[in-house]
C-alpha atoms as a PDB file:
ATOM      1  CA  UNK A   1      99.107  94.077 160.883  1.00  0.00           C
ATOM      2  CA  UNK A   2      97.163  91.093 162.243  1.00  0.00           C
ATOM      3  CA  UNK A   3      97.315  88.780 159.163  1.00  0.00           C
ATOM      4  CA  UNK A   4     100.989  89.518 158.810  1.00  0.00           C
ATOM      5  CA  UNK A   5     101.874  88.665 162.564  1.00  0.00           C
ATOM      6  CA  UNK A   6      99.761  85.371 162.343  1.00  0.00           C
ATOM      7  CA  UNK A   7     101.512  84.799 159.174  1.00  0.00           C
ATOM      8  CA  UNK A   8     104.824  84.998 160.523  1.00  0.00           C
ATOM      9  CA  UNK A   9     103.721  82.412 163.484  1.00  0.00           C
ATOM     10  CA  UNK A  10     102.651  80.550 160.705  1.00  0.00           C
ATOM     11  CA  UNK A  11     105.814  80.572 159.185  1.00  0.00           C
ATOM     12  CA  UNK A  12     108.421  80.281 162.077  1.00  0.00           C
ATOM     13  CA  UNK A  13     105.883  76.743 163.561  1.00  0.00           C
ATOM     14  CA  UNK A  14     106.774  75.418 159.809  1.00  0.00           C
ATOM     15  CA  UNK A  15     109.746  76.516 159.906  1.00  0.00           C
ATOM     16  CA  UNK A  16     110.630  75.061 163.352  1.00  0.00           C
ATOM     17  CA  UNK A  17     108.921  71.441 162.443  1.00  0.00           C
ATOM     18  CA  UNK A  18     110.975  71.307 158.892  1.00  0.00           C
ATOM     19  CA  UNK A  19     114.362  71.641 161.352  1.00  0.00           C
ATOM     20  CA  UNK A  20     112.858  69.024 163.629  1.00  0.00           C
ATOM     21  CA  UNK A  21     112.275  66.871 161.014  1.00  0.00           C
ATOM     22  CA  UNK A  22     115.490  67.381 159.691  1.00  0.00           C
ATOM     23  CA  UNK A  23     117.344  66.928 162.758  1.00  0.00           C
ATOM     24  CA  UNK A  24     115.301  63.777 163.702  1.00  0.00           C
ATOM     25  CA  UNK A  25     116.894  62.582 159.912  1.00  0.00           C
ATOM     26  CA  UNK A  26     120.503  63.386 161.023  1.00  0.00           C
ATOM     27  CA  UNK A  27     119.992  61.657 164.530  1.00  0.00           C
ATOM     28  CA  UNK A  28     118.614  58.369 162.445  1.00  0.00           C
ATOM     29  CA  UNK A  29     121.933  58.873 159.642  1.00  0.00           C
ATOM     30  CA  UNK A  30     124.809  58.811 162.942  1.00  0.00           C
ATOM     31  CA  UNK A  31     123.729  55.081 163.313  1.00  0.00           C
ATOM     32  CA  UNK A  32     122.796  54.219 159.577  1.00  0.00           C
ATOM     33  CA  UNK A  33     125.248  56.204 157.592  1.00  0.00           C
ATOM     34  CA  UNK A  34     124.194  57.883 153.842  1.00  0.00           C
ATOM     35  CA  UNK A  35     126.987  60.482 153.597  1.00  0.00           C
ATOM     36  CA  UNK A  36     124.925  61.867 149.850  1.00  0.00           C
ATOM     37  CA  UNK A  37     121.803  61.811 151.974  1.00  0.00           C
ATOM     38  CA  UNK A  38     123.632  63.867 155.241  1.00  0.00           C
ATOM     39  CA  UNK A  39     125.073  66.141 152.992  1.00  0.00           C
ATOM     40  CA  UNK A  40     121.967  67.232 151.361  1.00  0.00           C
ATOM     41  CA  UNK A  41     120.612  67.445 154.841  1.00  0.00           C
ATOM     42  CA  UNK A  42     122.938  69.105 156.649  1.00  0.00           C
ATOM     43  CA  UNK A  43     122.285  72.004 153.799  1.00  0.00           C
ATOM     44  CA  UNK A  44     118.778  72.210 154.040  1.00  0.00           C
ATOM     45  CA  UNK A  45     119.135  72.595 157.804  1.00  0.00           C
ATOM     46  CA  UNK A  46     121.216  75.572 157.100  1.00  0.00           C
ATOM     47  CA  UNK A  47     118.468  76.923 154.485  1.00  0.00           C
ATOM     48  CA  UNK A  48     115.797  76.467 157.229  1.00  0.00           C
ATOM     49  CA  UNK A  49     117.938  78.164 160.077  1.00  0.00           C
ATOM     50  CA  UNK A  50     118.420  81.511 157.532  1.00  0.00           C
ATOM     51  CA  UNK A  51     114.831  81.427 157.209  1.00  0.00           C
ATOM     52  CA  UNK A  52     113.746  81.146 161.465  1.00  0.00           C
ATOM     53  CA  UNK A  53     116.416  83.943 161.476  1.00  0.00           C
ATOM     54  CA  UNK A  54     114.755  85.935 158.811  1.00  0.00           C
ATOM     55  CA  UNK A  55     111.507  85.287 160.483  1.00  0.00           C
ATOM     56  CA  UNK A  56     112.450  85.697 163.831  1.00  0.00           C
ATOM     57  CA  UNK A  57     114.272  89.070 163.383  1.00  0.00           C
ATOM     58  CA  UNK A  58     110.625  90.092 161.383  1.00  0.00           C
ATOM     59  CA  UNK A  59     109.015  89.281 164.688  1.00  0.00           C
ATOM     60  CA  UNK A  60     111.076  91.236 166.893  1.00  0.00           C
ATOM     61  CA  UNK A  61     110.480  94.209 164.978  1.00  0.00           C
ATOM     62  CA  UNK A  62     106.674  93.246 166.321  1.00  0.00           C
ATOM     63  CA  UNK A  63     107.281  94.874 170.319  1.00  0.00           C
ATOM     64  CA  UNK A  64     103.294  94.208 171.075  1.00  0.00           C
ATOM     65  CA  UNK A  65     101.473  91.828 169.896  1.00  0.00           C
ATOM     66  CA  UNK A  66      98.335  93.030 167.631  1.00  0.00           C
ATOM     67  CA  UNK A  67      95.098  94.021 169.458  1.00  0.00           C
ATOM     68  CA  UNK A  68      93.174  90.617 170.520  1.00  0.00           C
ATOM     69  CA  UNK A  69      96.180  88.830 169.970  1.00  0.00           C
ATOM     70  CA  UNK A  70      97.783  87.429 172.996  1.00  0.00           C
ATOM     71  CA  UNK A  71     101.244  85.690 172.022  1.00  0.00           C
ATOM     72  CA  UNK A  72     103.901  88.085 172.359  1.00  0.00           C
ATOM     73  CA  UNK A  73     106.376  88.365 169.878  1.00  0.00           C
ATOM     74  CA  UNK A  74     109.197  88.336 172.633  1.00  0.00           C
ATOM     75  CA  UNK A  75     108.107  85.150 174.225  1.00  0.00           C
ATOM     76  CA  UNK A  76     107.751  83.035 170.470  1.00  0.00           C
ATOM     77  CA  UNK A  77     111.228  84.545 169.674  1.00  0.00           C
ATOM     78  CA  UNK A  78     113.083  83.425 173.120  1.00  0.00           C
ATOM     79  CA  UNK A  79     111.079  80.373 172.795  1.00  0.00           C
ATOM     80  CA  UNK A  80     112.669  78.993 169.481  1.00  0.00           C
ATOM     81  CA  UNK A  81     115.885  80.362 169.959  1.00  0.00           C
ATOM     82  CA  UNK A  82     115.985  77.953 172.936  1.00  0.00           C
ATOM     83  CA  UNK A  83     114.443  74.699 171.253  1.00  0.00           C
ATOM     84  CA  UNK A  84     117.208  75.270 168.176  1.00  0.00           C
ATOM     85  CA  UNK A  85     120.000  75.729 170.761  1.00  0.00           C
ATOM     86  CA  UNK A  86     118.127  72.403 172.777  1.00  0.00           C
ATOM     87  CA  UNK A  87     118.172  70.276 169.871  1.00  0.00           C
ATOM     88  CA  UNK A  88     121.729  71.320 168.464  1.00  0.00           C
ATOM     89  CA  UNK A  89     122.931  70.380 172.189  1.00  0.00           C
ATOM     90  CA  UNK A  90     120.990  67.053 171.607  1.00  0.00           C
ATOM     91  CA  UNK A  91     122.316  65.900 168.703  1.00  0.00           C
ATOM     92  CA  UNK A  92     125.922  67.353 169.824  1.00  0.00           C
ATOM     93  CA  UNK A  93     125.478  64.601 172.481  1.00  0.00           C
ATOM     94  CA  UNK A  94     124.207  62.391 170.216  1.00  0.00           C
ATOM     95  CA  UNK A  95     127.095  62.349 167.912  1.00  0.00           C
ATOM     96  CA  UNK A  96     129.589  62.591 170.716  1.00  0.00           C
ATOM     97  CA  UNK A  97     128.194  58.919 172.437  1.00  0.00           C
ATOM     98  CA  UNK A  98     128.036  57.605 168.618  1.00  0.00           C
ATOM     99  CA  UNK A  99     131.701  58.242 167.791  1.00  0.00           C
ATOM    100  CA  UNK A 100     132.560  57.080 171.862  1.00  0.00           C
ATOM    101  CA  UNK A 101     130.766  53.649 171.288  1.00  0.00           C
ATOM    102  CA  UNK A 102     132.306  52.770 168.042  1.00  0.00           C
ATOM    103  CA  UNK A 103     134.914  50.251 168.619  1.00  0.00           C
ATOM    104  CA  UNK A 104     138.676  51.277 168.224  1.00  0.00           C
ATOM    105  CA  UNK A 105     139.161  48.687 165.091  1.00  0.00           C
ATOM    106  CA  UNK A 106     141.150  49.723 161.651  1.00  0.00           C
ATOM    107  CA  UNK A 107     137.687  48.550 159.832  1.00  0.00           C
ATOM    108  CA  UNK A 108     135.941  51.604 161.819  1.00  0.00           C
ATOM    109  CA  UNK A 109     138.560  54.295 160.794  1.00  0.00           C
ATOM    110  CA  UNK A 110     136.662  55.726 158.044  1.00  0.00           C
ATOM    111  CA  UNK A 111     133.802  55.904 160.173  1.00  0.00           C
ATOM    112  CA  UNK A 112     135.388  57.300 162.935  1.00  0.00           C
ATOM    113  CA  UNK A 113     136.946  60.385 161.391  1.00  0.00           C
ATOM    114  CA  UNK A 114     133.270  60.841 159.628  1.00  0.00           C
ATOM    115  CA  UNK A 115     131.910  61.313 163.598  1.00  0.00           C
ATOM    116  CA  UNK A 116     134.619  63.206 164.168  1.00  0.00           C
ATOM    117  CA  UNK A 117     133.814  65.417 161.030  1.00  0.00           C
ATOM    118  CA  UNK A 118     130.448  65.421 162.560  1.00  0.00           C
ATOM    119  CA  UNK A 119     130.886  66.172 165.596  1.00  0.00           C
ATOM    120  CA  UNK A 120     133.114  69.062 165.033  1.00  0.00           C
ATOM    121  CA  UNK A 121     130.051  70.761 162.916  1.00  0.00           C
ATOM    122  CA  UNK A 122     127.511  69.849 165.851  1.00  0.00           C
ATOM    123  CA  UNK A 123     130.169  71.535 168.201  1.00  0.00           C
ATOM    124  CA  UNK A 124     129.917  74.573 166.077  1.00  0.00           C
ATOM    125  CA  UNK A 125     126.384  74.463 165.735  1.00  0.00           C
ATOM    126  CA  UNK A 126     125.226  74.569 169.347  1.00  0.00           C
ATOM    127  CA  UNK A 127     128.041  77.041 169.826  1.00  0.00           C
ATOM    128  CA  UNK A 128     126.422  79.280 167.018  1.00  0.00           C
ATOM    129  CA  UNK A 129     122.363  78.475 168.693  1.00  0.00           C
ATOM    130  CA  UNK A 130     123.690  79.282 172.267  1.00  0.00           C
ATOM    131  CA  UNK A 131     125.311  82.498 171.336  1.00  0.00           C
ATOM    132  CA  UNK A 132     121.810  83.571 168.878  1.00  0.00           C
ATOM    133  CA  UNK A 133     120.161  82.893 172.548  1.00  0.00           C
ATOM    134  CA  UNK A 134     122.325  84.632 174.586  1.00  0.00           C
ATOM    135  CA  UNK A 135     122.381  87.844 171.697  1.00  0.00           C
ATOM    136  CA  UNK A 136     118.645  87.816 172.378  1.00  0.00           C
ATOM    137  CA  UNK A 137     118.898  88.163 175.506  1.00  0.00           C
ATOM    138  CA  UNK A 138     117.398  86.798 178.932  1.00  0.00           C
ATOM    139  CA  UNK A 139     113.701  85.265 179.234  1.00  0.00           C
ATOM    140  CA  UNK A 140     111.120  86.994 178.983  1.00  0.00           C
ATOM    141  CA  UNK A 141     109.534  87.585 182.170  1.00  0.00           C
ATOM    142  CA  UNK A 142     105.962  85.245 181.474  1.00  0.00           C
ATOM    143  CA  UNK A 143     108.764  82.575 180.468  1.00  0.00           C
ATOM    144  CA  UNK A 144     108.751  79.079 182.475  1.00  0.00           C
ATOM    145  CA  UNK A 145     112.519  78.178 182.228  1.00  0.00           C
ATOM    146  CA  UNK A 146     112.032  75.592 185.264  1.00  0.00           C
ATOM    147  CA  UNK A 147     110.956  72.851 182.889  1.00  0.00           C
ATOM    148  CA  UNK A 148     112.956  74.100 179.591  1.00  0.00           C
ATOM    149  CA  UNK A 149     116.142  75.548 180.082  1.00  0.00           C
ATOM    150  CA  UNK A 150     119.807  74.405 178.856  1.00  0.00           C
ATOM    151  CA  UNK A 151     121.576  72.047 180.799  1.00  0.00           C
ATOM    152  CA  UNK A 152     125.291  72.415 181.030  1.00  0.00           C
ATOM    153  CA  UNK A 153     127.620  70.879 182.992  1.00  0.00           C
ATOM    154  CA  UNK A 154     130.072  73.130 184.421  1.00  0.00           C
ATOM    155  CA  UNK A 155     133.104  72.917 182.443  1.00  0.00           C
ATOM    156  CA  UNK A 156     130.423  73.253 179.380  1.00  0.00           C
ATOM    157  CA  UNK A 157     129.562  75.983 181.616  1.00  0.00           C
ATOM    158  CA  UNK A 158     132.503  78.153 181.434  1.00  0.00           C
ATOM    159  CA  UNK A 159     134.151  77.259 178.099  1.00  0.00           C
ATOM    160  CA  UNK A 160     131.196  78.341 176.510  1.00  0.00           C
ATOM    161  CA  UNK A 161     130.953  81.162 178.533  1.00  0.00           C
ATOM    162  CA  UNK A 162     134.587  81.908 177.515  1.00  0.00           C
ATOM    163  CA  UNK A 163     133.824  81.250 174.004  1.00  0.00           C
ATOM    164  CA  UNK A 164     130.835  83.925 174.395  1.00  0.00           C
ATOM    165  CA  UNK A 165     132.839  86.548 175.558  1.00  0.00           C
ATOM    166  CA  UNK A 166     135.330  86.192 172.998  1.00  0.00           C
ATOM    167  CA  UNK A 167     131.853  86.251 170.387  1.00  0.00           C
ATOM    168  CA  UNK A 168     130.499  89.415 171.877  1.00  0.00           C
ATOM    169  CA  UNK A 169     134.124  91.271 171.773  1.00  0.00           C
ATOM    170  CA  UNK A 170     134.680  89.911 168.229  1.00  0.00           C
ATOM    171  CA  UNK A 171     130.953  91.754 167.202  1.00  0.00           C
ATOM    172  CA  UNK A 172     132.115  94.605 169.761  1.00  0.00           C
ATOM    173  CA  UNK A 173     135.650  94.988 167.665  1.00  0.00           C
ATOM    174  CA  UNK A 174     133.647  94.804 163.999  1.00  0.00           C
ATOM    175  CA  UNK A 175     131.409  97.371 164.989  1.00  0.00           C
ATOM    176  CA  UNK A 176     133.732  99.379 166.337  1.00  0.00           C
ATOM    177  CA  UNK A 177     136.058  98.964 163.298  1.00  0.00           C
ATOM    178  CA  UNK A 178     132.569  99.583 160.610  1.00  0.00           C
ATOM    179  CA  UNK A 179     132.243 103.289 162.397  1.00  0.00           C
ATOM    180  CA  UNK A 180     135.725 104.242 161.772  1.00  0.00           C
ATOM    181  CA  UNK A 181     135.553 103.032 158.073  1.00  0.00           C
END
């Protein structure tokens, strides 16, 4: 049990600085366009977020750590659920002051409605990474959210908290609908 929970560490650290990597590619393409190049990276981000998931899920099934093992499986799992919501909310601001500061000029049009393409996939991104965090659940109780935490301002604040409810229901109504099939 030991090798396969260090394993799994192993994997969801990789894992987690492949989608920084990629993410720190995407934030360099907003300014330097390569729409061949953001396409191919957009899906590999995708292919690395199924596998944290698959990891991450594998690690929850872990409710102790192994004996002489002190990283609990709880606190790893909150842990990256909040730095892939964190840097989905970064580059959903990133995006959004990239299409702002591009000048309002027919010669920009194209560009413009690729932001816009953008940023309507980074808007569903960090809604899809804040509602994984909130599934999971609160912070674990050894968990410092004073210095890492999301930052929303308040009409963020509630139209994602409106957008939440309506995600939970939606689950709610396809469970609901499953049992009755």
């Amino acid at each position: 049990m030991r090798l396969v929970f260090l394993e799994l560490l192993d994997r969801i650290q990789n894992a987690m600085q492949e989608r920084q990597i990629l993410l720190d590619d995407r934030f360099r393409l907003l300014s330097n366009p390569n729409h061949i190049l953001d396409s191919t990276l957009f899906h590999s981000l995708r292919d690395v977020d199924k596998r944290l998931a698959n990891y991450l899920s594998q690690l929850v099934e872990f409710h102790a750590p192994p004996k002489h093992i002190n990283i609990h499986p709880q606190y790893v799992v909150y842990h990256s659920f909040l730095h892939i919501a964190l840097g989905s909310q970064k580059f959903l601001h990133e995006a959004r002051r990239t299409l702002a500061q591009l000048p309002s000029l027919p010669a920009n049009t194209t560009r413009r409605t690729e932001l816009s393409a953008v940023l309507g996939n980074a808007i569903h991104d960090f809604q899809r990474d804040y509602f994984s965090l909130r599934d999971y659940g609160p912070p674990p109780s050894e968990f410092d959210t004073a210095h890492s935490s999301l930052v929303l301002r308040l009409p963020e604040r509630i139209k994602l908290e409106a957008l939440y409810r309506r995600h939970r229901l939606q689950r709610l109504l396809r469970r609901t609908d499953n049992a009755f099939s």
